[in-house]
Protein backbone atom coordinates (compact mmCIF):
# COMPACT_ATOMS: atom_id res chain seq x y z
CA UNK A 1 65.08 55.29 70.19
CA UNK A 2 64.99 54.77 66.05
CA UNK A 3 60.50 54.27 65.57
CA UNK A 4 61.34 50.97 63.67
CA UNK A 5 63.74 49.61 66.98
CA UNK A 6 62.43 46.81 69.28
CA UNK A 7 63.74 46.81 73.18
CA UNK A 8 64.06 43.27 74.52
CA UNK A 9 62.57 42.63 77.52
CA UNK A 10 65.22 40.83 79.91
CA UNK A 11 65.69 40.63 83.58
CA UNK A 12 68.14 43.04 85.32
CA UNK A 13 71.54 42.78 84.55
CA UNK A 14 74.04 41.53 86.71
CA UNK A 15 76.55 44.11 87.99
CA UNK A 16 79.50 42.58 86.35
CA UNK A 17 78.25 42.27 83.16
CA UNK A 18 76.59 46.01 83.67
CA UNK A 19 80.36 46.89 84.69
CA UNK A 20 82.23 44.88 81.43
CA UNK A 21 79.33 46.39 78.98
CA UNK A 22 80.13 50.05 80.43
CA UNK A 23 84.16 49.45 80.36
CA UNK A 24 83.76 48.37 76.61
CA UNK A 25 81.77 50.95 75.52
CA UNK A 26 84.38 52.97 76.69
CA UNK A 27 87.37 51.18 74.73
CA UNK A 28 86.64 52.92 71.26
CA UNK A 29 84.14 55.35 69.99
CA UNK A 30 83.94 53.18 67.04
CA UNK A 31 82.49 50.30 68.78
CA UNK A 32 79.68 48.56 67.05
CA UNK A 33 76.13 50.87 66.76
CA UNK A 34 74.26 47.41 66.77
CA UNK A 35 74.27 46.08 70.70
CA UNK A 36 72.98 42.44 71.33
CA UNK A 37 71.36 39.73 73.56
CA UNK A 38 70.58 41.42 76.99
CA UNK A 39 71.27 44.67 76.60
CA UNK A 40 70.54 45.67 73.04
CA UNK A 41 67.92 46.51 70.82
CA UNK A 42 66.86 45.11 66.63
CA UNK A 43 64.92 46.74 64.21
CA UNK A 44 61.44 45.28 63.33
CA UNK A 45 62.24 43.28 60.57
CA UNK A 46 65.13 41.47 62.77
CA UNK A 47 63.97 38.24 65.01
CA UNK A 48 66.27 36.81 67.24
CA UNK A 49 65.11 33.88 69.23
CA UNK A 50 64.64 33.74 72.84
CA UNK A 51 63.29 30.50 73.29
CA UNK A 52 65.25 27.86 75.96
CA UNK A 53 65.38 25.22 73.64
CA UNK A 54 66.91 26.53 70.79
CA UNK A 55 69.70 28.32 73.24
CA UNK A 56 70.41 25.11 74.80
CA UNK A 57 70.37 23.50 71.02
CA UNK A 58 72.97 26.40 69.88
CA UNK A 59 75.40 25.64 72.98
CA UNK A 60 75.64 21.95 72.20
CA UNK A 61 76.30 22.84 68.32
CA UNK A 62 78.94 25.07 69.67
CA UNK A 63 80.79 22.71 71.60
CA UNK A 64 84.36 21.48 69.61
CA UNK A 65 83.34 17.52 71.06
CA UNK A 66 80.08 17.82 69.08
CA UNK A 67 80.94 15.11 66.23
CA UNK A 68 79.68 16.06 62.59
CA UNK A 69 77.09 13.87 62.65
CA UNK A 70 75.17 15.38 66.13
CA UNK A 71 75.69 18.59 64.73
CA UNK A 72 74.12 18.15 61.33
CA UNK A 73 71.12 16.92 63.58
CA UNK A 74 70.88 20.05 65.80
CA UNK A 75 71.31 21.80 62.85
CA UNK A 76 68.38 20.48 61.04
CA UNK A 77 66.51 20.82 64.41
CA UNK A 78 67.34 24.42 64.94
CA UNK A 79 66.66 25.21 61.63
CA UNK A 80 63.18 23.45 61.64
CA UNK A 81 62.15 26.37 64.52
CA UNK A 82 63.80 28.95 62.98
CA UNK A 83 62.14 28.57 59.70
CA UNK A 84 58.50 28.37 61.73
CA UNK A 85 59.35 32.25 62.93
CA UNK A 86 60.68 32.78 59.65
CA UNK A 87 57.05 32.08 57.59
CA UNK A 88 54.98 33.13 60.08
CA UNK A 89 54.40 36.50 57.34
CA UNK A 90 53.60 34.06 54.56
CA UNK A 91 50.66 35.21 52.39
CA UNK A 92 47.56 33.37 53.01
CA UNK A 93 44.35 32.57 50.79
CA UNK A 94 41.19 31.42 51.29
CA UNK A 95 40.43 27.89 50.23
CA UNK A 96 37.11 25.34 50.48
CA UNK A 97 37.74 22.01 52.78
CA UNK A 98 35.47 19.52 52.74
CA UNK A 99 35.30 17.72 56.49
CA UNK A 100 34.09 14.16 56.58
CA UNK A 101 31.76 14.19 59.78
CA UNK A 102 29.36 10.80 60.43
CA UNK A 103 29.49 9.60 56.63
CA UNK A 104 28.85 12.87 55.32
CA UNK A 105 30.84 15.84 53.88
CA UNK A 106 30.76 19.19 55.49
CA UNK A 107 32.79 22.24 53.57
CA UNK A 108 33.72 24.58 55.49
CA UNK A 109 36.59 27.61 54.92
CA UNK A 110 40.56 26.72 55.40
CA UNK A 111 43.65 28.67 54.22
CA UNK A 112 46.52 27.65 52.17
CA UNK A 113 49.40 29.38 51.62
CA UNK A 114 49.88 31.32 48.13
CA UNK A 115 53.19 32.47 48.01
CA UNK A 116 55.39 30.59 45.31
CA UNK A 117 58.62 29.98 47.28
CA UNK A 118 61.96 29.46 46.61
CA UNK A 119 65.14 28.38 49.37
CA UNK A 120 68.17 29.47 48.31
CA UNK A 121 71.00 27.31 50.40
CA UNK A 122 74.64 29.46 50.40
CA UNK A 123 77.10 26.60 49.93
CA UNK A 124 78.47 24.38 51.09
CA UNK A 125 77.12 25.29 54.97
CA UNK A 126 73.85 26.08 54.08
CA UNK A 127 73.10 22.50 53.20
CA UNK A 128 72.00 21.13 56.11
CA UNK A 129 69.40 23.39 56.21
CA UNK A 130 67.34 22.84 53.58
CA UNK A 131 65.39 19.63 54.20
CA UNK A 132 64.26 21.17 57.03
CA UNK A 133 62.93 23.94 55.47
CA UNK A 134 61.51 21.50 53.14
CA UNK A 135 59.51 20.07 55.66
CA UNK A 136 57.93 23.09 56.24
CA UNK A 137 57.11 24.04 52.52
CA UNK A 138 57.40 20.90 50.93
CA UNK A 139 55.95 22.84 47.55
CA UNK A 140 59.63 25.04 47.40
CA UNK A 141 61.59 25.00 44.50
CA UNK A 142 65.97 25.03 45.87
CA UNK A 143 67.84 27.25 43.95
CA UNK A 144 71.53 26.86 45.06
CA UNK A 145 74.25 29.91 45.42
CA UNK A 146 78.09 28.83 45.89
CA UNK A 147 79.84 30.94 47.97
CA UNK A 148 83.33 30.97 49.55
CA UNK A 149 85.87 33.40 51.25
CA UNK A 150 89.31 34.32 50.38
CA UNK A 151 91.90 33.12 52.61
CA UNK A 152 94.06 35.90 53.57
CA UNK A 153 90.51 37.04 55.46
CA UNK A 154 89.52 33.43 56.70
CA UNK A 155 88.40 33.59 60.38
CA UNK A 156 87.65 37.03 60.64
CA UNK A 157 84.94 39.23 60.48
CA UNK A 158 86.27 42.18 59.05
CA UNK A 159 85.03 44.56 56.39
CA UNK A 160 87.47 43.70 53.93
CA UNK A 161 86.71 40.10 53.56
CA UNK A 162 85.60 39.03 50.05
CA UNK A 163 83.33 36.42 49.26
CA UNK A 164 83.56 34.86 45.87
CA UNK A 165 81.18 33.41 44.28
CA UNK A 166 81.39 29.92 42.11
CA UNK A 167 78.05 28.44 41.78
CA UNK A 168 74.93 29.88 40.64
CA UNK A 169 72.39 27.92 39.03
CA UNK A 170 69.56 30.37 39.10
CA UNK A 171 66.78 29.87 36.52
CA UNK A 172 66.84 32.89 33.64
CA UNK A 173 62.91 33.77 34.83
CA UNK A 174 61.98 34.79 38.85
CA UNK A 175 59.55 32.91 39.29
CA UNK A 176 59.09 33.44 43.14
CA UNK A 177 57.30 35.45 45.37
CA UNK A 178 59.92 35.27 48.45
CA UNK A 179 63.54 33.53 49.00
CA UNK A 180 64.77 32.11 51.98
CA UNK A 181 68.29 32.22 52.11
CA UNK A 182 69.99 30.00 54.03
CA UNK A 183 73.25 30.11 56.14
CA UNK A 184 74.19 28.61 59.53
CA UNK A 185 76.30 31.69 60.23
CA UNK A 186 76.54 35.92 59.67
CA UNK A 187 79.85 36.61 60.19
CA UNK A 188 81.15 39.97 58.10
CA UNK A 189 77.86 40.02 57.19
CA UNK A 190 79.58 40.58 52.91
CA UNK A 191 78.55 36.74 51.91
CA UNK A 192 74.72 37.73 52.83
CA UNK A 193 75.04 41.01 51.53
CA UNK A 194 76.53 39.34 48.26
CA UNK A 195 73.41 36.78 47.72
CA UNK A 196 70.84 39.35 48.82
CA UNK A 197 71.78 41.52 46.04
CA UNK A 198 72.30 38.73 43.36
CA UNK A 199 68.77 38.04 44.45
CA UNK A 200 67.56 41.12 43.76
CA UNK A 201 69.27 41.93 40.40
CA UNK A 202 67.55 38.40 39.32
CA UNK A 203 63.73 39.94 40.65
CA UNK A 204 62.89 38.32 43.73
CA UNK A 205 60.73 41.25 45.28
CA UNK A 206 60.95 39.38 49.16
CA UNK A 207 63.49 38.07 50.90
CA UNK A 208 64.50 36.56 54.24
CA UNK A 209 67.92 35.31 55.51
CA UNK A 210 67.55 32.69 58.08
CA UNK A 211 70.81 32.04 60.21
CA UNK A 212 71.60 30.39 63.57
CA UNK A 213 74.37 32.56 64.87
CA UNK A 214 75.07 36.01 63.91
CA UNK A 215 77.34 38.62 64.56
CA UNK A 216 76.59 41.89 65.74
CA UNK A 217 78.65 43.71 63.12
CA UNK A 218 77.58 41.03 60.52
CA UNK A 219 73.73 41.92 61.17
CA UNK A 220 74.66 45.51 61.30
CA UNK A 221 76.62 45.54 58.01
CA UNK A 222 73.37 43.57 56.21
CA UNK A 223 71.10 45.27 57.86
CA UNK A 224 72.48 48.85 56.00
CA UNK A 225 72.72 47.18 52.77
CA UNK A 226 69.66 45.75 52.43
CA UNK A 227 67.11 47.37 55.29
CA UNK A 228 64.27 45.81 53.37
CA UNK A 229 65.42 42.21 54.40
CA UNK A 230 63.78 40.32 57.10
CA UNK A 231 65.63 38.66 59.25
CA UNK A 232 65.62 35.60 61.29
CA UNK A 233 68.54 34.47 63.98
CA UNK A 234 69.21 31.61 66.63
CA UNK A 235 71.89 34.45 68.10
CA UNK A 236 73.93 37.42 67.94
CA UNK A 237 77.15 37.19 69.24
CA UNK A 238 79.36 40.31 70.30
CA UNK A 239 82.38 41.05 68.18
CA UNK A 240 85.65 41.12 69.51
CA UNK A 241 88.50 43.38 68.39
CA UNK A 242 91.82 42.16 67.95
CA UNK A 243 94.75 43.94 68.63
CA UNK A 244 95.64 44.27 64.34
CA UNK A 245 92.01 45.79 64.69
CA UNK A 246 90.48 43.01 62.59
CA UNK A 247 86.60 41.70 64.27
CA UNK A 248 86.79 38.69 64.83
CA UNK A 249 83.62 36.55 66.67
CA UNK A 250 83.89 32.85 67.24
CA UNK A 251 80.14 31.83 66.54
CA UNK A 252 79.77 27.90 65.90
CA UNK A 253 82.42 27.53 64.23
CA UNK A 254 83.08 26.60 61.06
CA UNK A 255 79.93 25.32 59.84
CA UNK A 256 80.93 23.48 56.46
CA UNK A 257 83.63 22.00 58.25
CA UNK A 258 81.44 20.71 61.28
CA UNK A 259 79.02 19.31 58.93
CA UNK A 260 81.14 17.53 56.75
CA UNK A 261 83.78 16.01 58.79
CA UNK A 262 86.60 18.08 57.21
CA UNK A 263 89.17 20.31 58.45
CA UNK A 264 91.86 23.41 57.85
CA UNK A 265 94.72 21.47 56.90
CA UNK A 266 94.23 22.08 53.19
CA UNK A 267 96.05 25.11 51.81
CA UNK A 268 92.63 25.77 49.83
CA UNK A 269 89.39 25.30 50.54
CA UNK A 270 87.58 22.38 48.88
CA UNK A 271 85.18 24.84 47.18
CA UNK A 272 87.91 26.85 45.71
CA UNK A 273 89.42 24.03 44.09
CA UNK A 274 86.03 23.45 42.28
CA UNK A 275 87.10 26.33 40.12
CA UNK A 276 89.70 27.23 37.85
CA UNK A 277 91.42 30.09 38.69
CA UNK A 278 90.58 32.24 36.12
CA UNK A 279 86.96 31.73 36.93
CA UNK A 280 87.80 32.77 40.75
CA UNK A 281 89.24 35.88 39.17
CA UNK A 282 86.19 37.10 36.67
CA UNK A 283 83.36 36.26 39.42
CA UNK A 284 84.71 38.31 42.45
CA UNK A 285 83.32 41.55 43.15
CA UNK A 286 83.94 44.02 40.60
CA UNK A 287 85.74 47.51 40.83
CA UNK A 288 82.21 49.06 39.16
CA UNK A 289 79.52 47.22 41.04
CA UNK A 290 79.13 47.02 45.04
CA UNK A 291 77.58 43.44 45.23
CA UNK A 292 79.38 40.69 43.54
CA UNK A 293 78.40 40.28 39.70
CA UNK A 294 76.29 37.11 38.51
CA UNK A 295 78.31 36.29 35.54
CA UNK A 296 78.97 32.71 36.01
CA UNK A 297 76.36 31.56 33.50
């Protein structure tokens, strides 16, 4: 085992699921490096919940009779406990409190937190997770990264997928210590990648992706772009191959969609149409750059 790999520590496995893990690990020799849930193992800088709660949370937001406006509830709820585990590294200081104790004052030592932070929602599904985030660090500036993916890759979780991006109102100057970014789901894993690096090129020295579901390919592909990222999930999900050989994992759905109360029916997505198309054009990814170039300023 890698040093930087943590084990899970689960209950015995049940022999059918012992006997379908085996059988798929025998399909293909290129199955997926990263395994999940029960049976597989994250490195260090990767937490996955394992609490009850937020399992039982995640099954409800999966459900297709969940209306939009339960799920942008257990969304902000889920979020809310994800973002605890997520700042539970913050940087603390030493501060003086005064304590009011039978009519006089008493000062004794407290901490505050002295990181300046900055939450970077991936739209349009990252939305709903920001105010409760904002709970939590009420002091954040939001710094908001549009993000969308082409069409002829829409649903799956495949390698060549292409996120475009057609929103970034980042400030000139970093002025943050740490960005959270937020996005309900990992799926190819390219949209995080994407952000992460437009993060990077703009000087944020931390960063940490907070998600509810992802994929295991999707964590896999981030975590080998960017293995200084922390990472916090809800849940990974296995990836299932299709017969054109496309992944393809099913997740919670389409967030955006869920949230919002819209649908597939249009031929283009409600983002896209935001932008002209020669805009679409000049901000995908480049043929002389690996993440996709911040040139929409």
């Amino acid at each position: 085992m890698a040093p930087n790999a943590l084990t899970l520590d689960t209950p015995p496995l049940p022999s059918k699921v012992k006997a379908k893990a085996k059988a798929n690990a025998n399909t293909s020799s290129s199955s997926p490096t990263v395994q999940i849930d029960a049976y597989g193992t994250y490195p260090n800088n990767v937490t996955v919940s394992k609490h009850p709660c937020l399992a039982h949370k995640i099954s409800i937001m999966r459900s297709c009779t969940t209306q939009p406006f339960l799920f942008r509830a257990l969304l902000r709820e889920v979020t809310y406990n994800l973002a605890y585990e997520a700042t539970a590294m913050s940087d603390l200081k030493l501060r003086a409190v005064d304590v009011s104790m039978h009519g006089r004052d008493e000062t004794v030592k407290g901490l505050k937190l002295a990181s300046s932070v900055a939450v970077v929602p991936i739209m349009r599904s990252g939305l709903g997770m920001v105010d409760a985030v904002l709970e939590l660090l009420p002091q954040a500036s939001v710094h908001h990264i549009g993000m969308y993916t082409n069409k002829f890759s829409s649903g799956s979780c495949d390698g060549e997928s292409m996120p475009v991006q057609y929103y970034n109102r980042l400030p000139k100057v970093c002025s943050c210590d740490v960005a959270y970014v937020l996005d309900p789901v990992i799926a190819s894993g390219n949209t995080a990648v994407s952000v992460v690096g437009i993060l990077k090129s703009w000087g944020v020295k931390r960063i940490h992706v907070v998600s509810v579901v992802a994929s295991d390919i999707g964590l896999k592909t981030l975590m080998e772009r960017h293995p200084d990222v922390h990472v916090t999930l809800g849940k990974v999900d296995p990836t299932e191959v299709e017969q054109s050989g496309k992944f393809r994992f099913v997740g919670i759905g389409d967030a955006g969609d869920r949230q919002f109360g819209t649908g597939p029916d249009n031929d283009i997505d409600e983002d896209e149409e935001l932008v002209s198309v020669h805009k679409r054009k000049r901000t995908m990814s480049c043929g002389n750059c690996s993440d996709i170039c911040n040139n929409t300023k």
